[in-house]
ModelCIF file with pLDDT and N, C-alpha, C, O atoms, coordinates in Angstrom:
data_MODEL
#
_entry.id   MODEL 
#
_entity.id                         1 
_entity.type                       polymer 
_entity.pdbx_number_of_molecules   1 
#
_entity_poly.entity_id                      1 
_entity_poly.type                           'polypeptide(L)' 
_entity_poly.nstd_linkage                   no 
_entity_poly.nstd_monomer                   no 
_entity_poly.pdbx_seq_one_letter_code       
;(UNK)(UNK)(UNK)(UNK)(UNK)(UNK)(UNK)(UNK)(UNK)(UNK)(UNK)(UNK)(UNK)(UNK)(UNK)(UNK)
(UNK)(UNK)(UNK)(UNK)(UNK)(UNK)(UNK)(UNK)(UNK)(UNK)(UNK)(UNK)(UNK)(UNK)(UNK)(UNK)
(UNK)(UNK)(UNK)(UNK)(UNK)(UNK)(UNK)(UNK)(UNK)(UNK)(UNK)(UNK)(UNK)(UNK)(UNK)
;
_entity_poly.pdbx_seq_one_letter_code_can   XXXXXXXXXXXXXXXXXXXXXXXXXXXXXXXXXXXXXXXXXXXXXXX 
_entity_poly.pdbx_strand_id                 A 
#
loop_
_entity_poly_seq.entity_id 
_entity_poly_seq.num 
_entity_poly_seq.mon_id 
_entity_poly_seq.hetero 
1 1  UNK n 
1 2  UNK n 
1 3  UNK n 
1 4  UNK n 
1 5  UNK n 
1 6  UNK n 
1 7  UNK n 
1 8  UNK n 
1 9  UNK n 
1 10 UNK n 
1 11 UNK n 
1 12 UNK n 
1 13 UNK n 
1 14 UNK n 
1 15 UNK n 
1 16 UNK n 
1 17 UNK n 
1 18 UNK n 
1 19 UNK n 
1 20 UNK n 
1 21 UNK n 
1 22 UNK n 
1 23 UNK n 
1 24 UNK n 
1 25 UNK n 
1 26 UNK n 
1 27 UNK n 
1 28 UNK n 
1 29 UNK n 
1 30 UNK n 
1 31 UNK n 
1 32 UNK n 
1 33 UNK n 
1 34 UNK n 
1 35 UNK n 
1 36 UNK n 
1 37 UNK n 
1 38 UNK n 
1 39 UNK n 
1 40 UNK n 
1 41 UNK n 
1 42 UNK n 
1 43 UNK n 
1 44 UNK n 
1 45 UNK n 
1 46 UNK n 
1 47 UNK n 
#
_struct_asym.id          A 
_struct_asym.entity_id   1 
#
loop_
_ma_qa_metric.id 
_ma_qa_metric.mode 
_ma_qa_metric.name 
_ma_qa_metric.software_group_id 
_ma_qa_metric.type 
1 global pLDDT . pLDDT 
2 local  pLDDT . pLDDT 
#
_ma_qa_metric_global.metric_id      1 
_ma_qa_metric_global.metric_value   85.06 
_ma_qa_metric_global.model_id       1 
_ma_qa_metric_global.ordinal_id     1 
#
loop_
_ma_qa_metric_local.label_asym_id 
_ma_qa_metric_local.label_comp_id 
_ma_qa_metric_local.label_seq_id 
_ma_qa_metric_local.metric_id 
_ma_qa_metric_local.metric_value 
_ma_qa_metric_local.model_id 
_ma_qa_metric_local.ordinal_id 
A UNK 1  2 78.00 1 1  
A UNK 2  2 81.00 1 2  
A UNK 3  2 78.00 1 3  
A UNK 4  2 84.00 1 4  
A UNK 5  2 84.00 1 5  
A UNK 6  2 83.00 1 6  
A UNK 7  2 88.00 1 7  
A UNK 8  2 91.00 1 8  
A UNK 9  2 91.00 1 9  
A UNK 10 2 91.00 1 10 
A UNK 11 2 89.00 1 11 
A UNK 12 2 87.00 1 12 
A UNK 13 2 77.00 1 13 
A UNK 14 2 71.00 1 14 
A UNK 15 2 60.00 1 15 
A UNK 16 2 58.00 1 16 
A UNK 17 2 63.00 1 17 
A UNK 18 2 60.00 1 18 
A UNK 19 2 62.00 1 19 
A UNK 20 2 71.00 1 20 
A UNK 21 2 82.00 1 21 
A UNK 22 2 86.00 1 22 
A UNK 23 2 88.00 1 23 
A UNK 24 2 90.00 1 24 
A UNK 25 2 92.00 1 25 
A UNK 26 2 93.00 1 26 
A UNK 27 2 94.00 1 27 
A UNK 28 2 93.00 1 28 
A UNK 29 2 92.00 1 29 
A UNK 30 2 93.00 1 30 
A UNK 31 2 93.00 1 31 
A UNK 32 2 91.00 1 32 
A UNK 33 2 89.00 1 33 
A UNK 34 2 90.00 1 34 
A UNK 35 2 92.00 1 35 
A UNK 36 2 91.00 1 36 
A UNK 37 2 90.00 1 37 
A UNK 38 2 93.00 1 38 
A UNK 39 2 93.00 1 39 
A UNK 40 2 91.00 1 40 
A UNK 41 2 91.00 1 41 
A UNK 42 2 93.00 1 42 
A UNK 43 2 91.00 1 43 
A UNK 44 2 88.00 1 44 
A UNK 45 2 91.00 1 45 
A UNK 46 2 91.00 1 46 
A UNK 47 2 90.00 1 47 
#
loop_
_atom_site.group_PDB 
_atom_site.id 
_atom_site.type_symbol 
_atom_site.label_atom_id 
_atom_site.label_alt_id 
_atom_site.label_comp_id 
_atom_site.label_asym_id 
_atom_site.label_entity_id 
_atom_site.label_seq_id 
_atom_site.pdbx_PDB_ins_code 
_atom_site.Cartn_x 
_atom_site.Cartn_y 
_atom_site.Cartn_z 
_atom_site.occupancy 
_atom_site.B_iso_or_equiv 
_atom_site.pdbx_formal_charge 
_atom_site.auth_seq_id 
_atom_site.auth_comp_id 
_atom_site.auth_asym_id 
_atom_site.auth_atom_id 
_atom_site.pdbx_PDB_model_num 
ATOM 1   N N  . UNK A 1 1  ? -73.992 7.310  23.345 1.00 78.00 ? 1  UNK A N  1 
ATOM 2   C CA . UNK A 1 1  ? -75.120 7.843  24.112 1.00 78.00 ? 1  UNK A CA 1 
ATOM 3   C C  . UNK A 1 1  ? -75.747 9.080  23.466 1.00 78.00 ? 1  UNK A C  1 
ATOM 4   O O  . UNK A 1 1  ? -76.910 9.415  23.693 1.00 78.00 ? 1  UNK A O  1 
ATOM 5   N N  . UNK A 1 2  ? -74.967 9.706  22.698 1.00 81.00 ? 2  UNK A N  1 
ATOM 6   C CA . UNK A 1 2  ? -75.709 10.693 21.787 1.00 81.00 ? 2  UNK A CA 1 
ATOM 7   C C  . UNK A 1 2  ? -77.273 10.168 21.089 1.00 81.00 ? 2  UNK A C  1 
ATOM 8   O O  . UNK A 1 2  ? -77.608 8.989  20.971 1.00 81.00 ? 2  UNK A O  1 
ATOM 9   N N  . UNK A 1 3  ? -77.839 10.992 20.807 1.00 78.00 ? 3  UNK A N  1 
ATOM 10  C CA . UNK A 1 3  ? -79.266 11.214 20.235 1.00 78.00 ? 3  UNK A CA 1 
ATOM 11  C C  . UNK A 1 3  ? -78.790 11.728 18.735 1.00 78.00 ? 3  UNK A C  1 
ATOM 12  O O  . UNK A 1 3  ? -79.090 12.883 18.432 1.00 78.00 ? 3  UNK A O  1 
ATOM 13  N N  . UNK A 1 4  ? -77.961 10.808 17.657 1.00 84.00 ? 4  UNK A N  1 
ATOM 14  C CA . UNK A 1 4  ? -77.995 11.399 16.300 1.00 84.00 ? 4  UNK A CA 1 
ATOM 15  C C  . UNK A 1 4  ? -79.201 11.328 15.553 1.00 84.00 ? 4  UNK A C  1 
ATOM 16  O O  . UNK A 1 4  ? -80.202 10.616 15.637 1.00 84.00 ? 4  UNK A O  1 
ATOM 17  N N  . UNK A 1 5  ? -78.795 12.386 14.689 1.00 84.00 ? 5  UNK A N  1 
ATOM 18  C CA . UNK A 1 5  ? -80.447 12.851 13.934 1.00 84.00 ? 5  UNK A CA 1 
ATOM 19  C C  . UNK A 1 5  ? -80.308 11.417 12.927 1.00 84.00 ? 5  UNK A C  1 
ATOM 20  O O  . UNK A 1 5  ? -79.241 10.940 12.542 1.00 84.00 ? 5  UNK A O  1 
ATOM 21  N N  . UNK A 1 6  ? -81.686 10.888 12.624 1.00 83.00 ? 6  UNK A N  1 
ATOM 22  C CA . UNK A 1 6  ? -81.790 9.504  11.752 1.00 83.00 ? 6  UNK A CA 1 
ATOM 23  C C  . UNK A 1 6  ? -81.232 9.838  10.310 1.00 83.00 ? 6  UNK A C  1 
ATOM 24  O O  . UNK A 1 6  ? -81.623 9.001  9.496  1.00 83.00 ? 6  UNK A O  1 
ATOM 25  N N  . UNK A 1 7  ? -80.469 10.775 9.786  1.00 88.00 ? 7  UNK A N  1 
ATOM 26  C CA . UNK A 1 7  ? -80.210 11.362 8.642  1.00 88.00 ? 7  UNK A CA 1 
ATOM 27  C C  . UNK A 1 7  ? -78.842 11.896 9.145  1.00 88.00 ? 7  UNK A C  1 
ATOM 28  O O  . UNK A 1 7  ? -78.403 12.919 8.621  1.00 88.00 ? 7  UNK A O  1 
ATOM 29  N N  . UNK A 1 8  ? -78.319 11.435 9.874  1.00 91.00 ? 8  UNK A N  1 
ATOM 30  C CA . UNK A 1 8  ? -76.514 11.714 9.999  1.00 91.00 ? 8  UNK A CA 1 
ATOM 31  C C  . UNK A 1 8  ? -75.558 10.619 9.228  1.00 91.00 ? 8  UNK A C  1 
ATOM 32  O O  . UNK A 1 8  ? -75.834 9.489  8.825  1.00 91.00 ? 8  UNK A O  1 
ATOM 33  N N  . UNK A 1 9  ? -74.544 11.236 9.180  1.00 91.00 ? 9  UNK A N  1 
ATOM 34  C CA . UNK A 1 9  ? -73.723 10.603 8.383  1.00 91.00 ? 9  UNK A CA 1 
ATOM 35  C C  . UNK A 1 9  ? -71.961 10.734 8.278  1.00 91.00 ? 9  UNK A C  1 
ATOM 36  O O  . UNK A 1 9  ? -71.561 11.891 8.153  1.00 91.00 ? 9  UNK A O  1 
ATOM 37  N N  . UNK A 1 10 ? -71.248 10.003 8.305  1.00 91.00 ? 10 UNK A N  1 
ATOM 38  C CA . UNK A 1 10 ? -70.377 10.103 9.035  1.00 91.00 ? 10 UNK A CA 1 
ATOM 39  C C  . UNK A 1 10 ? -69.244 10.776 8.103  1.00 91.00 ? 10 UNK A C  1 
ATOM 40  O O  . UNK A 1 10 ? -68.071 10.939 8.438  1.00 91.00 ? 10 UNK A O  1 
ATOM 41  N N  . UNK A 1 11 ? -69.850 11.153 6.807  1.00 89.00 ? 11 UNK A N  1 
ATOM 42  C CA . UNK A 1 11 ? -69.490 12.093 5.822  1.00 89.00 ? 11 UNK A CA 1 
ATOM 43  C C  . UNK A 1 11 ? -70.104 13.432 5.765  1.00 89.00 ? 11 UNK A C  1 
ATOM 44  O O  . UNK A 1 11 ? -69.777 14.282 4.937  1.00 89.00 ? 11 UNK A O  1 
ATOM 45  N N  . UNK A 1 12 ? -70.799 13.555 6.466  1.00 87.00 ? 12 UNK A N  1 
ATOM 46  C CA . UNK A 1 12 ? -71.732 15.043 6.275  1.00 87.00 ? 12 UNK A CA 1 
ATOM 47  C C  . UNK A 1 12 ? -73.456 14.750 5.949  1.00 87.00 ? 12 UNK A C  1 
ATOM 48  O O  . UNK A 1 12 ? -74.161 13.756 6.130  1.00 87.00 ? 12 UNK A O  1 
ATOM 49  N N  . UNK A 1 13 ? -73.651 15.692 5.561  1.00 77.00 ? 13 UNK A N  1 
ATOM 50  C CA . UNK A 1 13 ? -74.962 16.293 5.088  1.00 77.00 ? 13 UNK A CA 1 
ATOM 51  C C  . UNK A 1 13 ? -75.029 16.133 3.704  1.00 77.00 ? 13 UNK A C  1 
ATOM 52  O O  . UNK A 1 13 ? -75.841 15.573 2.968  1.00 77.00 ? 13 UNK A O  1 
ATOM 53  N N  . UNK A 1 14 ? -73.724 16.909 3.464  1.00 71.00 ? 14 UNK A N  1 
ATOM 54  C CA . UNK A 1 14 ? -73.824 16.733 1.070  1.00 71.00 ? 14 UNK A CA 1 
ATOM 55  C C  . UNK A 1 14 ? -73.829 15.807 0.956  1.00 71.00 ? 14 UNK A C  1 
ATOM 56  O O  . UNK A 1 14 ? -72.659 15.427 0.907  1.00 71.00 ? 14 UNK A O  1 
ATOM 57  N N  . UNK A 1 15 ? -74.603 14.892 0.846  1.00 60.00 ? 15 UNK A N  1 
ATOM 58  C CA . UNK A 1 15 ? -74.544 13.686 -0.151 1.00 60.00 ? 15 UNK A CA 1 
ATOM 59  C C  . UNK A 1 15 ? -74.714 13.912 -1.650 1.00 60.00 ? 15 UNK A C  1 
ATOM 60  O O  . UNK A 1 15 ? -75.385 13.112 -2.302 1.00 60.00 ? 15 UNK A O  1 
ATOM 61  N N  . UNK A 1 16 ? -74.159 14.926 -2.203 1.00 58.00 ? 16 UNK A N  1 
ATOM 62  C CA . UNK A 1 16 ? -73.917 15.090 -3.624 1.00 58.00 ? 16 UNK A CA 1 
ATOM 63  C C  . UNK A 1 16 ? -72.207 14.805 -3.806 1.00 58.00 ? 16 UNK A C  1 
ATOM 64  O O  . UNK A 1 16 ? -71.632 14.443 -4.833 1.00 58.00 ? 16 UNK A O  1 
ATOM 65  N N  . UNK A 1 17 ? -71.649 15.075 -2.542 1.00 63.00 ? 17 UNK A N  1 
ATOM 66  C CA . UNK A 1 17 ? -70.401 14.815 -3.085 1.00 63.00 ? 17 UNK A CA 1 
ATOM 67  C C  . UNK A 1 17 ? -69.903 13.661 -3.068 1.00 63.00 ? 17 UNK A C  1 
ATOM 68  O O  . UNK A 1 17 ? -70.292 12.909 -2.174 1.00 63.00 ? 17 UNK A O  1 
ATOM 69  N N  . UNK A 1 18 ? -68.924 13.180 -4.017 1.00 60.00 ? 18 UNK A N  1 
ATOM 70  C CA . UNK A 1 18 ? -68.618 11.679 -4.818 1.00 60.00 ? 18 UNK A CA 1 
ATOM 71  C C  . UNK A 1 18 ? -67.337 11.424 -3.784 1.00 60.00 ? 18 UNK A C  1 
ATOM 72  O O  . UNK A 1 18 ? -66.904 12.171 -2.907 1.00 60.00 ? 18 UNK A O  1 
ATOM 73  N N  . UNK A 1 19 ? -66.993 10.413 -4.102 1.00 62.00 ? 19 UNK A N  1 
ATOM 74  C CA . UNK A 1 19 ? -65.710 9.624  -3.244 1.00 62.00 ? 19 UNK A CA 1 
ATOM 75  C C  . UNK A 1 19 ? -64.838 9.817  -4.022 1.00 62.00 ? 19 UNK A C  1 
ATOM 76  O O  . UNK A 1 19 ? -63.994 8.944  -3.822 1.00 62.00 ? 19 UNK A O  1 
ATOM 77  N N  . UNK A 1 20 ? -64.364 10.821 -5.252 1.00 71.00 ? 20 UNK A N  1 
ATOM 78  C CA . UNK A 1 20 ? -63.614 11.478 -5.831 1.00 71.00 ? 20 UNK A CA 1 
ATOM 79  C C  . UNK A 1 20 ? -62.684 12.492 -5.382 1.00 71.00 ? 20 UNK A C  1 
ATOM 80  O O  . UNK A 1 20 ? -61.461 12.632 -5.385 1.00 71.00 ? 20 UNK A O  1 
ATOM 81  N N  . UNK A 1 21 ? -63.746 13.184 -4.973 1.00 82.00 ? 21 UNK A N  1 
ATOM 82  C CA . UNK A 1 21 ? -63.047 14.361 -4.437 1.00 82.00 ? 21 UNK A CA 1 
ATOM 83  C C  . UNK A 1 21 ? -62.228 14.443 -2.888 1.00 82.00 ? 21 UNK A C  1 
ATOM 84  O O  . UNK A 1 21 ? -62.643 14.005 -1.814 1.00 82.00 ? 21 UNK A O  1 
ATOM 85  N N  . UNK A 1 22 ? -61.102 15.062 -3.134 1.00 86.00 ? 22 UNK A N  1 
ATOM 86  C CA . UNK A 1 22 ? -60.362 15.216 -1.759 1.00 86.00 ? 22 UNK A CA 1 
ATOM 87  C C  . UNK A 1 22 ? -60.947 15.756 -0.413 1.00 86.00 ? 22 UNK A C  1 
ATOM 88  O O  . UNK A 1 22 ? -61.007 16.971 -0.225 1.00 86.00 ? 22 UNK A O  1 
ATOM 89  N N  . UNK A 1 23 ? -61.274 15.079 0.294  1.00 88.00 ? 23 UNK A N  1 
ATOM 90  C CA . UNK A 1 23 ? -61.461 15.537 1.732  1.00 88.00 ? 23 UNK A CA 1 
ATOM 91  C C  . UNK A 1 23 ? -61.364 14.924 3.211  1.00 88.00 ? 23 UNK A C  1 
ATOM 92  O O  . UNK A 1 23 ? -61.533 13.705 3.245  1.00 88.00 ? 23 UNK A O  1 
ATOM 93  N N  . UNK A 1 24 ? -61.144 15.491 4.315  1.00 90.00 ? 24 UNK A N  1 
ATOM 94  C CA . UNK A 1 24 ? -61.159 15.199 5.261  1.00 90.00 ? 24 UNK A CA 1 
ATOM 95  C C  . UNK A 1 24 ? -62.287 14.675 5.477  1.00 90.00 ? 24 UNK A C  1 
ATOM 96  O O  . UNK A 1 24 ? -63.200 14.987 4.712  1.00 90.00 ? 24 UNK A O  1 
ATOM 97  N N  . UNK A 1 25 ? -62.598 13.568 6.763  1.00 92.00 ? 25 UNK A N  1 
ATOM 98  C CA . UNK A 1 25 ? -63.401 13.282 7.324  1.00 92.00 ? 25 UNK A CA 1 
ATOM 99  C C  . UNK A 1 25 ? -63.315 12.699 8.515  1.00 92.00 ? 25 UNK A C  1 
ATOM 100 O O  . UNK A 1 25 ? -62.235 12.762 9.102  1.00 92.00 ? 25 UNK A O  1 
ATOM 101 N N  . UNK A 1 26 ? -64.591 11.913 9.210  1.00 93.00 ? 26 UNK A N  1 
ATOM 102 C CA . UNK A 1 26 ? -64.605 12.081 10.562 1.00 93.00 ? 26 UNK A CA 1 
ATOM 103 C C  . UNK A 1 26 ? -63.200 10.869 10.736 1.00 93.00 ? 26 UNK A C  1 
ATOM 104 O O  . UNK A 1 26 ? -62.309 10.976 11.579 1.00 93.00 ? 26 UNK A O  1 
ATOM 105 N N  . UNK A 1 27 ? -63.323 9.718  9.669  1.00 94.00 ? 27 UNK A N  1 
ATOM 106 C CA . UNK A 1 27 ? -62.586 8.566  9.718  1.00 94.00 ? 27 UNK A CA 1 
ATOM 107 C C  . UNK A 1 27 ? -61.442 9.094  9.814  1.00 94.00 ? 27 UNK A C  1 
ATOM 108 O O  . UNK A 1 27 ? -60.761 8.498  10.649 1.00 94.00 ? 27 UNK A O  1 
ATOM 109 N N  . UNK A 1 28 ? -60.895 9.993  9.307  1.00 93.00 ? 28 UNK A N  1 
ATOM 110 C CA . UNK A 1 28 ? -59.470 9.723  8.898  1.00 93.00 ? 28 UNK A CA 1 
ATOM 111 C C  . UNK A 1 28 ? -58.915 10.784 10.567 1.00 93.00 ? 28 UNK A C  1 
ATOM 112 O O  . UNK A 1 28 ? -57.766 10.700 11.000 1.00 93.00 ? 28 UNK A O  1 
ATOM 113 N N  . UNK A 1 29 ? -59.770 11.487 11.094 1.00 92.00 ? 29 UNK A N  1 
ATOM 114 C CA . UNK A 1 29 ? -59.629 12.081 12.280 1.00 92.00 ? 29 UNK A CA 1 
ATOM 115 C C  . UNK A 1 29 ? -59.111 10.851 13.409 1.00 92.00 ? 29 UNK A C  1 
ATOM 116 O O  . UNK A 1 29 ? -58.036 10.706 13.993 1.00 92.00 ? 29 UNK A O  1 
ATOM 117 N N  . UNK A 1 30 ? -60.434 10.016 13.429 1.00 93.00 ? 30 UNK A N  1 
ATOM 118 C CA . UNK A 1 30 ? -60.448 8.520  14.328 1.00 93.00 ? 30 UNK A CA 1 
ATOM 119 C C  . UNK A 1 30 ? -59.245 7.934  13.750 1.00 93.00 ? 30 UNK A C  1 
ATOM 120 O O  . UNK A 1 30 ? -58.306 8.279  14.468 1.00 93.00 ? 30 UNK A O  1 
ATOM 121 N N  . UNK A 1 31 ? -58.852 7.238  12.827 1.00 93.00 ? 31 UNK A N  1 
ATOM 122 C CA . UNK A 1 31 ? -57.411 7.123  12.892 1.00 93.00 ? 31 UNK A CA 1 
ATOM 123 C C  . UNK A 1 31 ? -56.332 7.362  12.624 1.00 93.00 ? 31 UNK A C  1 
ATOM 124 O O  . UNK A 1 31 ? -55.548 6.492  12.244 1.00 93.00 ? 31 UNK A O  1 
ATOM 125 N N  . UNK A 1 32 ? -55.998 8.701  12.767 1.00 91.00 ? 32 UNK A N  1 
ATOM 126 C CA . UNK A 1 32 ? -54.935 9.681  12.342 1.00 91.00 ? 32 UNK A CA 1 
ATOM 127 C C  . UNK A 1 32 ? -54.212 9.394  14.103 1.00 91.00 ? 32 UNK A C  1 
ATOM 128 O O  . UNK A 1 32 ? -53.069 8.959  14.244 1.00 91.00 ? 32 UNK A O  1 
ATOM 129 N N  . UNK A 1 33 ? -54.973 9.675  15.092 1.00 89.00 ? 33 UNK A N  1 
ATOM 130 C CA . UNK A 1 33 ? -55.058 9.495  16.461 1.00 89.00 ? 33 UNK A CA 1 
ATOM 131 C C  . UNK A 1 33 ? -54.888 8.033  16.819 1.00 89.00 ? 33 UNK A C  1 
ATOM 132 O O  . UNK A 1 33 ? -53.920 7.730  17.515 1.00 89.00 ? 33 UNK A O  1 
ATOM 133 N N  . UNK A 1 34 ? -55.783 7.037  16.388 1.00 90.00 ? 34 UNK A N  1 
ATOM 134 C CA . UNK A 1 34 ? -55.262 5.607  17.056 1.00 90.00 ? 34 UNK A CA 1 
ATOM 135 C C  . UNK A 1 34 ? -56.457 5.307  17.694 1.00 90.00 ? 34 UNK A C  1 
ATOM 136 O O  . UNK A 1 34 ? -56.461 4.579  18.687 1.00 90.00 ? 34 UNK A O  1 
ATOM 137 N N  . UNK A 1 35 ? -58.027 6.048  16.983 1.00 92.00 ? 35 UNK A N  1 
ATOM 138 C CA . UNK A 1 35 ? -58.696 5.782  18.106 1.00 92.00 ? 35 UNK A CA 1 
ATOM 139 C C  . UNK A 1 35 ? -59.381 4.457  17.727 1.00 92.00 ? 35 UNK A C  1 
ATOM 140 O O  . UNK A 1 35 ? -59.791 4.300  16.577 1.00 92.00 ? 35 UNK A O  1 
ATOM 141 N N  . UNK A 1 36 ? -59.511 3.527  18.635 1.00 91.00 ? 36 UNK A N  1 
ATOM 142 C CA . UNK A 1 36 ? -59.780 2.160  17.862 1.00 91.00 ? 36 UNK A CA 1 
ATOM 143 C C  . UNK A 1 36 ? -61.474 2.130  17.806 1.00 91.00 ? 36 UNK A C  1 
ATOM 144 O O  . UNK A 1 36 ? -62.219 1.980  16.838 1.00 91.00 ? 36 UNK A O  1 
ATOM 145 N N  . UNK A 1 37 ? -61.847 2.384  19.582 1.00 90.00 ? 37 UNK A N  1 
ATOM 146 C CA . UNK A 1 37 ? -63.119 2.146  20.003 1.00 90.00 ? 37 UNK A CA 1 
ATOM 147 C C  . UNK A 1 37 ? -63.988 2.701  18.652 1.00 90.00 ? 37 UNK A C  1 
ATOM 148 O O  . UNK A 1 37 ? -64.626 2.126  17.770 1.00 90.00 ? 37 UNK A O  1 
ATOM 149 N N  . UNK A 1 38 ? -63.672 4.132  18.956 1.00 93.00 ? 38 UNK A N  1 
ATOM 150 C CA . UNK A 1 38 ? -64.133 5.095  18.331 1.00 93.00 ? 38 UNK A CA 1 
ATOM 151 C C  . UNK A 1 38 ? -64.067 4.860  16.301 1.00 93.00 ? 38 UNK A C  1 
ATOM 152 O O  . UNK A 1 38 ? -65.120 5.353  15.896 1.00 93.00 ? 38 UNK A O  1 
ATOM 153 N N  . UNK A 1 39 ? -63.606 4.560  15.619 1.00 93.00 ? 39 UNK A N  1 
ATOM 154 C CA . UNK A 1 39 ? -63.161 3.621  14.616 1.00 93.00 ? 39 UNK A CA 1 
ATOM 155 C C  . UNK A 1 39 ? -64.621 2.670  14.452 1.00 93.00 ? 39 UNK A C  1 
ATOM 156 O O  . UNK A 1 39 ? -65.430 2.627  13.525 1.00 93.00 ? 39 UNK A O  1 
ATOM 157 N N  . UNK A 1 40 ? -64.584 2.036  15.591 1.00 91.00 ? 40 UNK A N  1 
ATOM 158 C CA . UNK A 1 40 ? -65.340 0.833  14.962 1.00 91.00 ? 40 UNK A CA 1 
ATOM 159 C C  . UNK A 1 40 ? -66.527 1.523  15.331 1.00 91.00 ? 40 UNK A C  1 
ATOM 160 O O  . UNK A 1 40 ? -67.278 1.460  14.357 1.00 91.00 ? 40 UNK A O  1 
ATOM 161 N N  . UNK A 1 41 ? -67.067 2.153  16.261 1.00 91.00 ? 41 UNK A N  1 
ATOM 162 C CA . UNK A 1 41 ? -68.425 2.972  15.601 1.00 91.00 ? 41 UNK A CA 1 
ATOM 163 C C  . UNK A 1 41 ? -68.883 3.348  14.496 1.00 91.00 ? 41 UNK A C  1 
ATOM 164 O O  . UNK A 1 41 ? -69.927 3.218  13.857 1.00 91.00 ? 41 UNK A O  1 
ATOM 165 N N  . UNK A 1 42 ? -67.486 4.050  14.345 1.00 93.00 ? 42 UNK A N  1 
ATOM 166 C CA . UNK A 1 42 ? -68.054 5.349  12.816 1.00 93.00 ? 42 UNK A CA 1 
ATOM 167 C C  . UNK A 1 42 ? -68.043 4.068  12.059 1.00 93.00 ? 42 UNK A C  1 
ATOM 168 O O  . UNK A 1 42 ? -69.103 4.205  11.448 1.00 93.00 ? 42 UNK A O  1 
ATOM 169 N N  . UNK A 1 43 ? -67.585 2.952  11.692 1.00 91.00 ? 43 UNK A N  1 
ATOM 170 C CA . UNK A 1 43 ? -67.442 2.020  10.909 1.00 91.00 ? 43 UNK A CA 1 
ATOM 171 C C  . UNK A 1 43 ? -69.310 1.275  10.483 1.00 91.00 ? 43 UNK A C  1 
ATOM 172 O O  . UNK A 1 43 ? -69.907 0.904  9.472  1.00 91.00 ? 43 UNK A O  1 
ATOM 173 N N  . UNK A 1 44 ? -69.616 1.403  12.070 1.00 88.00 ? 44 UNK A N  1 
ATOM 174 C CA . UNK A 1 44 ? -71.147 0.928  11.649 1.00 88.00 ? 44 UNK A CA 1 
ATOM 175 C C  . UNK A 1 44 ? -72.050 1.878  11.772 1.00 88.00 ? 44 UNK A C  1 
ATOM 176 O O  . UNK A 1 44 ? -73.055 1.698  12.459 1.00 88.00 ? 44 UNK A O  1 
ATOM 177 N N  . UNK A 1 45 ? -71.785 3.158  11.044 1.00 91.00 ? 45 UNK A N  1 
ATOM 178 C CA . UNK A 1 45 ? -72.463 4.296  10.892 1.00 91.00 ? 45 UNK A CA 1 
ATOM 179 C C  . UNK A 1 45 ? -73.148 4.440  9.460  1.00 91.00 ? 45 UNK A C  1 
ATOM 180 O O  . UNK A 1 45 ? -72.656 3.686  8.620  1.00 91.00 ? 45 UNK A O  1 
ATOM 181 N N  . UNK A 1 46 ? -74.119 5.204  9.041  1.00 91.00 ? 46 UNK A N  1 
ATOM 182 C CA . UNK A 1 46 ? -74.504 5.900  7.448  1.00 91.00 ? 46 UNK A CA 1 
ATOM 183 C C  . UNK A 1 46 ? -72.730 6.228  6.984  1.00 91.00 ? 46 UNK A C  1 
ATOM 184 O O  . UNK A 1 46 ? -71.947 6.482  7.899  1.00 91.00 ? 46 UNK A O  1 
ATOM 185 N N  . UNK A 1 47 ? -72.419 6.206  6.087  1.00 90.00 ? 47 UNK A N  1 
ATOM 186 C CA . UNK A 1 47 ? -71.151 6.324  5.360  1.00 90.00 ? 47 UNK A CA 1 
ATOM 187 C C  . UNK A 1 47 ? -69.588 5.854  5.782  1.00 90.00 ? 47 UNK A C  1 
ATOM 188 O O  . UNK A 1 47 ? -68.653 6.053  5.006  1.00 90.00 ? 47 UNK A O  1 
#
């Protein structure tokens, strides 16, 4: 039900940074927890 901005992304804003580098993100939050629902959103999200 959120209103995301058409330029969100479920990696951030930097889109300079590569799939190289080490970092957290929203995914690994969603299933670190077990969240399934929530999972398959970010799944059909920008990144």
């Amino acid at each position: 039900h959120l209103k995301l901005p058409a330029e969100w992304n479920v990696l951030g804003a930097d889109q300079s940074l590569t799939e190289n580098i080490p970092r957290e993100t929203l995914m690994h939050f969603a299933v670190r927890l077990g969240l399934l629902r929530l999972t398959w959103f970010l799944l059909q999200q920008p990144g």
